[in-house]
Each structure stands twice: as structure tokens, then as C-alpha cells.
N, C-alpha and C. Protein backbone atom coordinates (compact mmCIF):
# COMPACT_ATOMS: atom_id res chain seq x y z
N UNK A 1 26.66 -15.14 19.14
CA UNK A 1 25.45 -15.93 19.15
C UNK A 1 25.07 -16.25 17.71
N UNK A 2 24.70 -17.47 17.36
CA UNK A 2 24.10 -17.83 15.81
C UNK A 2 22.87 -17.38 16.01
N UNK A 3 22.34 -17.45 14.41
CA UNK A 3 21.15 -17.19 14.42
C UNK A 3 20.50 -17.99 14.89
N UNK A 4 20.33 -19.76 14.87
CA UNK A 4 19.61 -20.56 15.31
C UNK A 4 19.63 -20.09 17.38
N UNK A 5 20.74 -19.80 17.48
CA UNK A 5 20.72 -19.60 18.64
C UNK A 5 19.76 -18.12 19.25
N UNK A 6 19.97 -17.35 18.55
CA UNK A 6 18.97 -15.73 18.40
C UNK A 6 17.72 -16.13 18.10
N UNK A 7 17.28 -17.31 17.56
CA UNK A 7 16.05 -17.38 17.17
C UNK A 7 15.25 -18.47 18.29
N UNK A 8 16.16 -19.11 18.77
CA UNK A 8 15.86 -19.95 20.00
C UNK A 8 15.39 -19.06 21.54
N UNK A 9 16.33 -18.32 21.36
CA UNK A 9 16.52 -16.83 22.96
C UNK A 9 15.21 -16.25 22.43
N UNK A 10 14.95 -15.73 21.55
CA UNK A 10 13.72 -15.16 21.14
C UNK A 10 12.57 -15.47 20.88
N UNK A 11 12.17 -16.91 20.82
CA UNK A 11 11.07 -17.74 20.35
C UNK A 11 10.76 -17.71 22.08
N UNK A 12 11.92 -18.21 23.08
CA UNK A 12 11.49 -18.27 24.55
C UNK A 12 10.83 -17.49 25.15
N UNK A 13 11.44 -16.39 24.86
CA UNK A 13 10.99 -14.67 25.83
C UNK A 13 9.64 -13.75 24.72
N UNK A 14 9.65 -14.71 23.92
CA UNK A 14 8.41 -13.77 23.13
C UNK A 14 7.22 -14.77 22.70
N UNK A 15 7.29 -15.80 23.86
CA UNK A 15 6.07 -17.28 23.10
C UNK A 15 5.01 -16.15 23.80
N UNK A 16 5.41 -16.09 25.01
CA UNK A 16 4.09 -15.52 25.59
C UNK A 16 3.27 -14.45 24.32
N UNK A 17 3.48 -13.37 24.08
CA UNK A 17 3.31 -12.20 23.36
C UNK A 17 3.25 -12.95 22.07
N UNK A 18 3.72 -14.14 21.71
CA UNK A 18 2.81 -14.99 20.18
C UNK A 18 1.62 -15.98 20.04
N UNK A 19 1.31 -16.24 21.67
CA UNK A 19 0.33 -16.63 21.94
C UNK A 19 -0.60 -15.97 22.31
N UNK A 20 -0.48 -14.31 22.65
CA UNK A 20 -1.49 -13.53 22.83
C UNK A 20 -2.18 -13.14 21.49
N UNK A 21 -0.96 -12.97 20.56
CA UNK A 21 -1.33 -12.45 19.47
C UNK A 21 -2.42 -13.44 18.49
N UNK A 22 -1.68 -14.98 18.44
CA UNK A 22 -2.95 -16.01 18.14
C UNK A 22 -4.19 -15.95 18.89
N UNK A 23 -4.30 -15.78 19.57
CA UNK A 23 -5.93 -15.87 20.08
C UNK A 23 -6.29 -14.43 20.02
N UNK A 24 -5.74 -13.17 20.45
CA UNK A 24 -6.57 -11.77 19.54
C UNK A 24 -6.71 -12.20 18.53
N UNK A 25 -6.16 -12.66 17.06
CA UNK A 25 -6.52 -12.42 15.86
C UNK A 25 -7.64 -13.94 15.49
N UNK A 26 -6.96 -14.95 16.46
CA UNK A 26 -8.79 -15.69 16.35
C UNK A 26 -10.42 -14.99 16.98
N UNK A 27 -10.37 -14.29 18.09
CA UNK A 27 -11.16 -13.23 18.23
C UNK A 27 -11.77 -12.13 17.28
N UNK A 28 -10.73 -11.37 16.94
CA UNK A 28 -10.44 -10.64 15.94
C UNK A 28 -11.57 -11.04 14.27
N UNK A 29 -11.14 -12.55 13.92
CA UNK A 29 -11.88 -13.11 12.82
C UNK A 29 -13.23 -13.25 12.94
N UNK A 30 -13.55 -14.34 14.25
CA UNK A 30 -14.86 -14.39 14.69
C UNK A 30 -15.54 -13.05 15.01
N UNK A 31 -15.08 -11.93 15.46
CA UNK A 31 -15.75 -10.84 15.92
C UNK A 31 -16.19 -10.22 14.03
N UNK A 32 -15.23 -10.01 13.73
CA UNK A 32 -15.20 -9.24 11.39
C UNK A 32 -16.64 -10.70 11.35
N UNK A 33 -16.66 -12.17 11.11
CA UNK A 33 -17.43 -12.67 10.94
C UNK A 33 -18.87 -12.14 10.91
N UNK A 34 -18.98 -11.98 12.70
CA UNK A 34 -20.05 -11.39 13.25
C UNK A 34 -20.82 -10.08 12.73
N UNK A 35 -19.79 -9.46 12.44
CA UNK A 35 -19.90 -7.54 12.40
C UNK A 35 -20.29 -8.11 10.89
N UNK A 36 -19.82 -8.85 9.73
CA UNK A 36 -20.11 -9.17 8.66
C UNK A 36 -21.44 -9.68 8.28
N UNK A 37 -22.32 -10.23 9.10
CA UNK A 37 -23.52 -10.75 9.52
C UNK A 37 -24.47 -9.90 9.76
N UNK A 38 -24.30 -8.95 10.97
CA UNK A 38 -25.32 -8.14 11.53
C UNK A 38 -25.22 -7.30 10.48
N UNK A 39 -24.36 -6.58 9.42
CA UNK A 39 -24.27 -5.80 8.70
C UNK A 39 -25.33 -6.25 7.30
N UNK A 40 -24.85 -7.40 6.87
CA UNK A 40 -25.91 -8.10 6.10
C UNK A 40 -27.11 -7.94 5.91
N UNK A 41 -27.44 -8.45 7.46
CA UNK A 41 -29.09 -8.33 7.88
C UNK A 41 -29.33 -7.20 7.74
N UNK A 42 -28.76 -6.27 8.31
CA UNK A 42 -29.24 -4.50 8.33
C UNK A 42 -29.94 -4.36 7.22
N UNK A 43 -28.79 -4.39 6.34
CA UNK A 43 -29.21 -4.09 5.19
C UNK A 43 -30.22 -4.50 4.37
N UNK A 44 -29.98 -5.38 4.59
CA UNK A 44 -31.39 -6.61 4.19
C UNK A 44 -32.88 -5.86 4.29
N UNK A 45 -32.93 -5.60 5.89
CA UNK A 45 -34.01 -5.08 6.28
C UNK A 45 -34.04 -3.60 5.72
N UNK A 46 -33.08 -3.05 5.91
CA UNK A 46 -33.30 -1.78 5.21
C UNK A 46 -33.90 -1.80 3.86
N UNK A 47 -33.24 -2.47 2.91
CA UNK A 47 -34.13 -2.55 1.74
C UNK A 47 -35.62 -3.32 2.17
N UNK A 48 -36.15 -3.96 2.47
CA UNK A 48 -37.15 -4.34 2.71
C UNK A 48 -38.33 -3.05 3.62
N UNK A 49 -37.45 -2.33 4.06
CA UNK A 49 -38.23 -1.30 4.80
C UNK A 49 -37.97 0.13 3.62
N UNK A 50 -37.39 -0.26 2.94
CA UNK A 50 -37.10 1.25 2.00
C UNK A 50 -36.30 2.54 3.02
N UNK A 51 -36.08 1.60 3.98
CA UNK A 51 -34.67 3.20 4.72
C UNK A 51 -33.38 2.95 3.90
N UNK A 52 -33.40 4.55 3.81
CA UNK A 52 -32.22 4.92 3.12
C UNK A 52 -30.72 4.81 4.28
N UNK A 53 -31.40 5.68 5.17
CA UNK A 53 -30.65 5.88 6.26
C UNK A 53 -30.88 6.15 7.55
N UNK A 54 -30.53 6.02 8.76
CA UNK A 54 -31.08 5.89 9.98
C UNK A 54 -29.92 6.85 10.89
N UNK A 55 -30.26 7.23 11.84
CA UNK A 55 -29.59 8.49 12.65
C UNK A 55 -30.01 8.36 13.64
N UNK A 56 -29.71 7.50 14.76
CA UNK A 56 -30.17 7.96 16.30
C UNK A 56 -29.27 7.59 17.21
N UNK A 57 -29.69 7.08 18.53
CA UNK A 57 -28.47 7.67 19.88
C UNK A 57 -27.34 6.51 19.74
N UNK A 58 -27.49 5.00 19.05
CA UNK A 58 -26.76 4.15 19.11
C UNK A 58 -26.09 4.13 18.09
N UNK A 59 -26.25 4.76 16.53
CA UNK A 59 -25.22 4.89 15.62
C UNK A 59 -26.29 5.40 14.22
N UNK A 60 -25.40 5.71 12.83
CA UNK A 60 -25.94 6.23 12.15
C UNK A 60 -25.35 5.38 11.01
N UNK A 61 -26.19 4.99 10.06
CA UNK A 61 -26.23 3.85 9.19
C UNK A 61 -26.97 4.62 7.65
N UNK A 62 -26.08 4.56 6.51
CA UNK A 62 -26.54 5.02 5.48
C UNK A 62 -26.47 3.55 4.31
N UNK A 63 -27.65 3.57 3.96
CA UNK A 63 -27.66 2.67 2.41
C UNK A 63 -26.83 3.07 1.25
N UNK A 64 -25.84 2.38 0.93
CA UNK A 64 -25.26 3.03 -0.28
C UNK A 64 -25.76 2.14 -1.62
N UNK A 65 -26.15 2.62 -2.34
CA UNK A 65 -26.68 1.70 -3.77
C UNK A 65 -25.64 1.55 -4.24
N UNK A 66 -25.87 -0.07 -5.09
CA UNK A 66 -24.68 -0.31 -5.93
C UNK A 66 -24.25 0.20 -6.76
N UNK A 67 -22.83 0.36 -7.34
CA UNK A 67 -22.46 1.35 -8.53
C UNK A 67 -21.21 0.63 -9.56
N UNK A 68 -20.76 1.25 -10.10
CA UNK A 68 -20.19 0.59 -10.83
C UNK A 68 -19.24 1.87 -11.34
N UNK A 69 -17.76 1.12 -11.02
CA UNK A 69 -16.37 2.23 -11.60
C UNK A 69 -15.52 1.67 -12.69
N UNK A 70 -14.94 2.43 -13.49
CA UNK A 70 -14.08 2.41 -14.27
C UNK A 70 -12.34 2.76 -14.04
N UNK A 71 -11.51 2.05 -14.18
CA UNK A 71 -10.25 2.71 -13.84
C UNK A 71 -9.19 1.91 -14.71
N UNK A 72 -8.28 2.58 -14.67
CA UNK A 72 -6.92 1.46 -15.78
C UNK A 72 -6.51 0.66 -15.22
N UNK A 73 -6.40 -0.71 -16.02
CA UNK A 73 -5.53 -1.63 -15.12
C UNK A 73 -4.00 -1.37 -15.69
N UNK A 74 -3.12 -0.87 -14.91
CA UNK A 74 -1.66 -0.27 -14.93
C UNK A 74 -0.73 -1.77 -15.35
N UNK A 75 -1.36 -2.91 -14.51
CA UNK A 75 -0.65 -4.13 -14.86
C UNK A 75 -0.61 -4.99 -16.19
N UNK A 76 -1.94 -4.75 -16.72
CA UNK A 76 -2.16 -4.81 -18.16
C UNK A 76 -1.14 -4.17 -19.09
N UNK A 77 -1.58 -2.59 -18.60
CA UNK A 77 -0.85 -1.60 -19.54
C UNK A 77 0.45 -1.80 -19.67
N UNK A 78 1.04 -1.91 -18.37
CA UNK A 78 2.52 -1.73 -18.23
C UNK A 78 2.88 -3.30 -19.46
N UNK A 79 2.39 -4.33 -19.07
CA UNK A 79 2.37 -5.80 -20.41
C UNK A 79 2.57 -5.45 -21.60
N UNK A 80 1.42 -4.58 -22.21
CA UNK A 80 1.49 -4.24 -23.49
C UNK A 80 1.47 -3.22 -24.03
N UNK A 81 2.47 -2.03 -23.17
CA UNK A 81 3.49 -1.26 -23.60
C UNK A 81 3.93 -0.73 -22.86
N UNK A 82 5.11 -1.33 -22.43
CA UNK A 82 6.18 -1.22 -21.81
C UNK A 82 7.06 0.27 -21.96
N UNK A 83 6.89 0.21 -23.29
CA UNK A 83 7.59 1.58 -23.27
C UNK A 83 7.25 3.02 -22.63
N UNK A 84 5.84 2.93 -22.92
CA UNK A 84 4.91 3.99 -22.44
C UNK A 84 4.87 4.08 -21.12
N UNK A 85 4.31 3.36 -20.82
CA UNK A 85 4.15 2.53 -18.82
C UNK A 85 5.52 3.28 -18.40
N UNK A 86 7.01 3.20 -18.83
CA UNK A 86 8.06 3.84 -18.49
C UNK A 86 8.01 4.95 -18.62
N UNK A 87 8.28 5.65 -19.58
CA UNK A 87 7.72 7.10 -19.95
C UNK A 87 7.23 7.58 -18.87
N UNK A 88 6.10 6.78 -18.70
CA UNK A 88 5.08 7.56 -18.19
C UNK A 88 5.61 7.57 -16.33
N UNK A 89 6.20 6.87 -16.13
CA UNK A 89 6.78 6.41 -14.86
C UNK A 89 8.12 7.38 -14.48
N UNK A 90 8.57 7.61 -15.78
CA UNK A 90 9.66 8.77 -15.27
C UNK A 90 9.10 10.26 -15.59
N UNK A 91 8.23 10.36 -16.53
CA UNK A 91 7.07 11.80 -15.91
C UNK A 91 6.66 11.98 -14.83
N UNK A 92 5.69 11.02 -14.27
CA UNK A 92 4.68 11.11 -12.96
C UNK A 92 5.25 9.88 -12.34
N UNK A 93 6.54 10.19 -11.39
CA UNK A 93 6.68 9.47 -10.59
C UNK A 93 5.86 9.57 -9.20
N UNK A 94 5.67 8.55 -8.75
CA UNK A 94 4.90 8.84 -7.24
C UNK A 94 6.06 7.79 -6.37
N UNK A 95 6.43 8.25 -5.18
CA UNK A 95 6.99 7.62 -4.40
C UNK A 95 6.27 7.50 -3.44
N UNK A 96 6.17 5.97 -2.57
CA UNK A 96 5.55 5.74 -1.36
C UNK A 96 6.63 5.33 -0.53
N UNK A 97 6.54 5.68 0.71
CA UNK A 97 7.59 5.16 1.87
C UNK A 97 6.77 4.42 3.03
N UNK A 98 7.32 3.39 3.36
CA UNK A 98 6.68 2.66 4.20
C UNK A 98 7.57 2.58 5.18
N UNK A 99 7.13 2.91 6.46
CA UNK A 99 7.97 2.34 7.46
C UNK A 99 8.26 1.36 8.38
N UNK A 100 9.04 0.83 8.57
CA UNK A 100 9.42 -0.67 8.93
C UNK A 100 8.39 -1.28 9.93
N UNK A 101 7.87 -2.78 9.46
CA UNK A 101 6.66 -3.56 9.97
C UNK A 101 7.28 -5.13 10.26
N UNK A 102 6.34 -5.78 10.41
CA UNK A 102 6.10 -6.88 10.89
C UNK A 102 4.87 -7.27 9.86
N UNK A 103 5.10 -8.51 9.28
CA UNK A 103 4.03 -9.03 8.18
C UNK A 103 3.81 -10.65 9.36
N UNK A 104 2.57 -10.80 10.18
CA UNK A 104 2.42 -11.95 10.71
C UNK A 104 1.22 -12.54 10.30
N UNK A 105 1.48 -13.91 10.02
CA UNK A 105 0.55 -15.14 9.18
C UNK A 105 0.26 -16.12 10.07
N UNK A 106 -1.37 -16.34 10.80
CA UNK A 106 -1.40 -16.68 12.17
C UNK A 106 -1.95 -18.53 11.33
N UNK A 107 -1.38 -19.34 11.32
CA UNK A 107 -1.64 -20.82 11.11
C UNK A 107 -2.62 -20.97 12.02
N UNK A 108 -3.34 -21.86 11.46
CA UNK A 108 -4.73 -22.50 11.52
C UNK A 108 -4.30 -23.37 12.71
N UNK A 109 -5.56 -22.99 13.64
CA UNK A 109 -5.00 -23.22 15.48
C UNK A 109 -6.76 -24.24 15.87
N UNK A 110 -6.67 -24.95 16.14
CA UNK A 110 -8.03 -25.72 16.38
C UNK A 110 -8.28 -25.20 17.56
N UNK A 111 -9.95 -24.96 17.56
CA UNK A 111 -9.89 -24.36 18.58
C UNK A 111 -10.66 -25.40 19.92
């Protein structure tokens, strides 16, 4: 079987299950939208009411004040000194392992 041909057998038997997946993740957006909104307002009102934080039978909601962090940018560093950035990379190595995924990019679907 070619690939055009593997990719034809497979586009058939899996449209269904890529058309489920487009409309969960249009759901999906509009719902984060939403949750992005009511969260807003909360807050909104919370500062306007001076609650810090709220605790009862439907959920528990804390104000976090803004702050401000400091950290290295490694991509900088590693730019302008290379040598070190290495060094320092074969001292404190960190290894991450990822295990095998699917990266899907859902095109803009009118609704």
C-alpha cells in the first residue's frame, strides 16, 4: 500500500472521529471563552466588594494580588555565552521524556 493510498484508507475510517474532534474543540473554545468571562467579572466584583476569598457549597474562590517574578532567560544566556550555557548543561543535565502524541491544529470551520 503507498502512502497516498494509507492516507486515503485512513482519512475514510477516521473522518468520523475528525469531525467529532472539530466540533469538541469548537465547544471546547467557546466554553475557555465563557469560563474566561465569568472569571473576569468575579473578580471584578470581588475587588469592588473587598473579598479576598469566598468558601461555600458551590465552590471556593481566592483573590490572588498581582506580583511580579524574576527568573533567567536561558535563551538569552545560552546567545551570549555559549560556552557557559554548555558547561553548565553538561553539569546539571535535566532530561525530559515525552511519550508519543498527536499535535492536532483544528482550521478555522464557519460555524
Amino acid at each position: 500500500m503507498t502512502e497516498k493510498q494509507a492516507m486515503t484508507e485512513f482519512e475514510g475510517t477516521q473522518l468520523g472521529q475528525m469531525m467529532s474532534y472539530v466540533s469538541l474543540d469548537q465547544n471546547i473554545k467557546k466554553l475557555t471563552e465563557l469560563q474566561k468571562s465569568i472569571k473576569e467579572e468575579l473578580l471584578q466584583q470581588m475587588g469592588k466588594y473587598g473579598v479576598k476569598s469566598i468558601d461555600n457549597d458551590l465552590l471556593k474562590i481566592t483573590r490572588v494580588q498581582a506580583s511580579e517574578s524574576t527568573s533567567v532567560d536561558l535563551k538569552s544566556f545560552a546567545k551570549k555565552e555559549p560556552t557557559v550555557y554548555a558547561g553548565l548543561l553538561e553539569d546539571y543535565p535535566k532530561v525530559t521524556k515525552r511519550k508519543e502524541s498527536i499535535r492536532i491544529t483544528v482550521e478555522k470551520v464557519s460555524e
